[in-house]
C-alpha atoms as a PDB file:
ATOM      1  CA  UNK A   1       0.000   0.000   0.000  1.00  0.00           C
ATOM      2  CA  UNK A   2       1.163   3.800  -1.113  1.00  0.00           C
ATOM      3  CA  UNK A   3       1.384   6.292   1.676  1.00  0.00           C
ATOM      4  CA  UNK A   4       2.663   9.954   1.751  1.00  0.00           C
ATOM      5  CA  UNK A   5       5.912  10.256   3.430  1.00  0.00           C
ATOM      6  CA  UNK A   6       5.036  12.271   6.317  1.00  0.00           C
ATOM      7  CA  UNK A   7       4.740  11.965   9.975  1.00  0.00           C
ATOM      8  CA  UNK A   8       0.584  13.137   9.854  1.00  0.00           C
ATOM      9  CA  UNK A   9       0.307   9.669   8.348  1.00  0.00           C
ATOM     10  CA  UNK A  10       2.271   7.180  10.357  1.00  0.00           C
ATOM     11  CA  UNK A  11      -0.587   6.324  11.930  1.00  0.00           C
ATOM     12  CA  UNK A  12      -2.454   4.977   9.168  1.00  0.00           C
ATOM     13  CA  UNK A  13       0.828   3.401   8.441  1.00  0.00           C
ATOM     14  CA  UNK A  14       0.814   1.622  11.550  1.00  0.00           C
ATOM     15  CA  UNK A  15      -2.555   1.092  11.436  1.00  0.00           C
ATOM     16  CA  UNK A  16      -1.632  -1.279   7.956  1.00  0.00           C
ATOM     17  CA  UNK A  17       0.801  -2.729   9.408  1.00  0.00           C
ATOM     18  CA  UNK A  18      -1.032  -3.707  12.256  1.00  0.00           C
ATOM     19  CA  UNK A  19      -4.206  -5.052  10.246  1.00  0.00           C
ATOM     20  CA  UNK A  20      -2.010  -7.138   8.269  1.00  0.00           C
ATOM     21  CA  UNK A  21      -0.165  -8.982  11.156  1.00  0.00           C
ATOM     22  CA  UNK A  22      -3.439  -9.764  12.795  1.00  0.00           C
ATOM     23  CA  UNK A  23      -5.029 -10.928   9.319  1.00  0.00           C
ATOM     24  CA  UNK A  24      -2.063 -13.888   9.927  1.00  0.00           C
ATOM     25  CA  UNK A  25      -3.362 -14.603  13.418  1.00  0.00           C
ATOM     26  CA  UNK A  26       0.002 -13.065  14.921  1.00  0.00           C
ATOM     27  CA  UNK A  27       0.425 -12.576  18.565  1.00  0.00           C
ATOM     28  CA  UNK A  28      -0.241  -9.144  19.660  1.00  0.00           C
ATOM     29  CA  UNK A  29       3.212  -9.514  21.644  1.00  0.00           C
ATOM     30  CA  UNK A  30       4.718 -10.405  18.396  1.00  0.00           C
ATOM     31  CA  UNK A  31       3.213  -8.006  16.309  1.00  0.00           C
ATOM     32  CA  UNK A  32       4.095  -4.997  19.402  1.00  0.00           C
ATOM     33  CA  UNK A  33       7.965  -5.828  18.458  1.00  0.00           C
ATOM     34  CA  UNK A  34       7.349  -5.818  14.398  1.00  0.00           C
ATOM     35  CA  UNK A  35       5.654  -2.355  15.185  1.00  0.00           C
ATOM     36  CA  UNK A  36       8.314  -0.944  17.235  1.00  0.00           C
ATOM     37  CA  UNK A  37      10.796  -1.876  14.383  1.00  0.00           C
ATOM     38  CA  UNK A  38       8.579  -0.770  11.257  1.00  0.00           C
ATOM     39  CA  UNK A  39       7.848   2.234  12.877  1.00  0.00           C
ATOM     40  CA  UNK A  40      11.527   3.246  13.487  1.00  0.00           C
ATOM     41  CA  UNK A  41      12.372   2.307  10.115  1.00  0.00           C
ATOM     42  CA  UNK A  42       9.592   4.613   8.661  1.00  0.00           C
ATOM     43  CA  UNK A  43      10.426   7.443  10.737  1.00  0.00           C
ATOM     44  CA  UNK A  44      13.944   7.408   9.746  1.00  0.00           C
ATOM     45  CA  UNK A  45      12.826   7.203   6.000  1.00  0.00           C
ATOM     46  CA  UNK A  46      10.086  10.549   6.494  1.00  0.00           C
ATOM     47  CA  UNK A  47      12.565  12.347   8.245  1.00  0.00           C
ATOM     48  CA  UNK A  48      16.133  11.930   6.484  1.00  0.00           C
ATOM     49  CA  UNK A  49      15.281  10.181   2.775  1.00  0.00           C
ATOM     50  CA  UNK A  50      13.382  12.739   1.607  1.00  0.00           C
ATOM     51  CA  UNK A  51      15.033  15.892   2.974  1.00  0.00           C
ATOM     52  CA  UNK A  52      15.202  17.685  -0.035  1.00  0.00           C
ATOM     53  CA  UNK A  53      12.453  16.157  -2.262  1.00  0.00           C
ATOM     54  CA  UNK A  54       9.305  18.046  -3.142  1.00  0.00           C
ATOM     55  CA  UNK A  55       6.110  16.867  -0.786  1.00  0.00           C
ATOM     56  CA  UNK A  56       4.388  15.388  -3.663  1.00  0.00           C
ATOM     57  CA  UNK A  57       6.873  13.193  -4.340  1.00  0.00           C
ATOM     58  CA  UNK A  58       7.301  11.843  -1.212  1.00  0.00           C
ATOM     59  CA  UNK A  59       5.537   8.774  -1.234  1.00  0.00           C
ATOM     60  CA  UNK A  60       6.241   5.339   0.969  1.00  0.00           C
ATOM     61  CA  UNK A  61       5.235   2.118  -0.213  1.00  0.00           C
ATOM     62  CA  UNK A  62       4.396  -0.636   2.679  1.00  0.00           C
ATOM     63  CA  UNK A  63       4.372  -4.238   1.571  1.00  0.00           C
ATOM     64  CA  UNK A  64       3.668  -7.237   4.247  1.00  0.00           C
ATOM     65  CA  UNK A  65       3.092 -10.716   3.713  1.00  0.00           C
ATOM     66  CA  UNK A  66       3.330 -13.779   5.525  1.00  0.00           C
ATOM     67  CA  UNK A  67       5.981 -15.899   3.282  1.00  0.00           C
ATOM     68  CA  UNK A  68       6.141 -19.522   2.921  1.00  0.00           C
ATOM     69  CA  UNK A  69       8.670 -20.175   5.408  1.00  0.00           C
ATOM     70  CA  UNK A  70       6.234 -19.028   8.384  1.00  0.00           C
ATOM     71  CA  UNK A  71       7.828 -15.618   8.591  1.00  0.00           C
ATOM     72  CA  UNK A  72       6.258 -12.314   8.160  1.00  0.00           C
ATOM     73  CA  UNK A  73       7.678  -9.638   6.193  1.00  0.00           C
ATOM     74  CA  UNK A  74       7.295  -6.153   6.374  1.00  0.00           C
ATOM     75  CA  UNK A  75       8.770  -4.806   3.200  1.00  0.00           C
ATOM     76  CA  UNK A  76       9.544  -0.315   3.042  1.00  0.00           C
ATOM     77  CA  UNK A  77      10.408   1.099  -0.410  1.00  0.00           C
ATOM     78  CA  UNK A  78      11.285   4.657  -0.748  1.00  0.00           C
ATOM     79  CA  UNK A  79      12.052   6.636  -3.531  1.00  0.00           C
ATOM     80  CA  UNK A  80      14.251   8.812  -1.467  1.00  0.00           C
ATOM     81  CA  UNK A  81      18.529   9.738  -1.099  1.00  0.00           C
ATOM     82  CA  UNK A  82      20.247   5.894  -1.464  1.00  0.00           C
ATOM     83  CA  UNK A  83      20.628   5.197   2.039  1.00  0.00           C
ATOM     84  CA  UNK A  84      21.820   1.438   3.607  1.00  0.00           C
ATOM     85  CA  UNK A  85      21.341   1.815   7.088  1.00  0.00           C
ATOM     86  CA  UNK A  86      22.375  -1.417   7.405  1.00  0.00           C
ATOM     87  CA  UNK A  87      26.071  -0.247   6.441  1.00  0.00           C
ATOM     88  CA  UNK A  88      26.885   1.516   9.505  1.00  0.00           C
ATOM     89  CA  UNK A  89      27.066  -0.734  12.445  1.00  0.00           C
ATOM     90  CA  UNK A  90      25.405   0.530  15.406  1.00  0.00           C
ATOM     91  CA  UNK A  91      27.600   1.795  17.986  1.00  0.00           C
ATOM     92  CA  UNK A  92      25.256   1.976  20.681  1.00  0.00           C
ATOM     93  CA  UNK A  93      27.005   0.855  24.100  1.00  0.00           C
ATOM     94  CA  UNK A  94      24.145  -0.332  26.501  1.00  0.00           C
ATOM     95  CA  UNK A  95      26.296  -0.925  29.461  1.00  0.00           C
ATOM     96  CA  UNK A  96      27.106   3.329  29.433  1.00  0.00           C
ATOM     97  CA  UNK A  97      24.923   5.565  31.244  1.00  0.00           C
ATOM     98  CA  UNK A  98      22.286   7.000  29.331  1.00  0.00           C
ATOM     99  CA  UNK A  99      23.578  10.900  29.446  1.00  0.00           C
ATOM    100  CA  UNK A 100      27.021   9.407  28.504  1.00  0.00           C
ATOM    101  CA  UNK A 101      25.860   7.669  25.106  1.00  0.00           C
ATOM    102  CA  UNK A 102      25.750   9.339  21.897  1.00  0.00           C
ATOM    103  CA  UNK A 103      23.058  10.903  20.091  1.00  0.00           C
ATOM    104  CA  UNK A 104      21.331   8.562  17.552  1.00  0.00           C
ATOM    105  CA  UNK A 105      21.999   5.116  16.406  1.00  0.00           C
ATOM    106  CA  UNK A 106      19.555   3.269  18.715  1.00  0.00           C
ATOM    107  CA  UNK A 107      17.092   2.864  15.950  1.00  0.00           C
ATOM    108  CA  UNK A 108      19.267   0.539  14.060  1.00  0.00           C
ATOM    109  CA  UNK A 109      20.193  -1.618  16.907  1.00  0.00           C
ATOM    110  CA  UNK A 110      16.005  -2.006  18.167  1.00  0.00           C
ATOM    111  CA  UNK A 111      15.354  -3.107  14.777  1.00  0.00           C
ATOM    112  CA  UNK A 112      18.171  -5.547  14.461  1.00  0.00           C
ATOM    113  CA  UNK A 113      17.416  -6.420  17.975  1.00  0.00           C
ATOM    114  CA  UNK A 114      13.289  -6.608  17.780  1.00  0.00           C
ATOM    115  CA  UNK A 115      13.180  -8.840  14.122  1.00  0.00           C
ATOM    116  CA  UNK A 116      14.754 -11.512  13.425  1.00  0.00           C
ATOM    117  CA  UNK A 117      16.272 -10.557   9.757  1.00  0.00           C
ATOM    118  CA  UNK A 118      16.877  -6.890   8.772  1.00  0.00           C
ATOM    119  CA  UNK A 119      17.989  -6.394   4.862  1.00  0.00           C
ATOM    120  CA  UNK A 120      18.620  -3.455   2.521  1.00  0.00           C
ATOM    121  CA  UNK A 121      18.978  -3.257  -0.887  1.00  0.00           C
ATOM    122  CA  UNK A 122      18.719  -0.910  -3.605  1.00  0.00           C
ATOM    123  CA  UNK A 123      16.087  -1.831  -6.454  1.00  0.00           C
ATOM    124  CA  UNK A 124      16.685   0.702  -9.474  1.00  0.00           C
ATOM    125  CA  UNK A 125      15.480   4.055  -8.041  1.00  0.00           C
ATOM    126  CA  UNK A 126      14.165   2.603  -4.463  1.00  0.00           C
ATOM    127  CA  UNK A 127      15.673   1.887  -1.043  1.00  0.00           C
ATOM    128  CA  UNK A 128      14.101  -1.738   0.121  1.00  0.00           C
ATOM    129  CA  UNK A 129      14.187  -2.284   3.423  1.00  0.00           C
ATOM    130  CA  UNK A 130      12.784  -5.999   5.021  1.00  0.00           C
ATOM    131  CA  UNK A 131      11.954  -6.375   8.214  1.00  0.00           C
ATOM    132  CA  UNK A 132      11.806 -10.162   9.316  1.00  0.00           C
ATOM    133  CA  UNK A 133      10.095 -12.389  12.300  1.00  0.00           C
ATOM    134  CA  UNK A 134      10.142 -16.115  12.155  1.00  0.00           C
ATOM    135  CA  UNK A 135       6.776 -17.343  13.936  1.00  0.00           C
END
């Protein structure tokens, strides 16, 4: 499903999201962690992929399925700055005090920590990025 890449919709976003995980009979403690992780993702994308990209082209495009293997897959394509997030490893040290950790960085390590497989790739003008959970 197309969405408009701004933060007024992430509701609705999470609202598909959400609908499609239950349609699969997922556990709502299940589908809490793919949430947390989709919705980091899709913040990230609304607020740095599209940074100096005309509103109207700003468009998000949320794919989720429930694949053969048992897994559910929440696929993100944006048509926004080439971006991996997946290339810089997350430096987040959770043993250091809180006001003694840098500033960013945690949302890659809750989604690698939250799903089971993260992936990025780059599909002719589009960032993909899959989200994972084995049931």
């Amino acid at each position: 499903m197309q969405f408009v890449a701004d933060l007024s919709h992430l509701t609705q976003m999470m609202q598909f999201i959400r609908d499609r995980a239950h349609s699969y009979s997922i556990p709502d403690a299940v589908i809490g962690k793919i949430e947390l992780a989709a919705e980091e993702a899709i913040v990230n994308i609304i607020s740095y992929a599209y940074r100096d990209i005309s509103s109207k082209d700003k468009q998000i495009m949320i794919h989720c399925t429930k694949r053969e293997d048992g897994a559910f897959e929440v696929s993100v394509r944006d048509g926004g700055i080439p971006f991996n997030p997946l290339k810089f490893e997350s430096e987040v040290d959770m043993h250091k005090p809180l006001n003694e950790r840098k500033i960013g960085g945690l949302g890659i390590y809750l989604m690698e920590q939250l799903m089971d497989e993260v992936s990025y790739f780059r599909d002719e003008e589009e960032n993909v990025l899959r989200l994972i959970k084995y049931l």
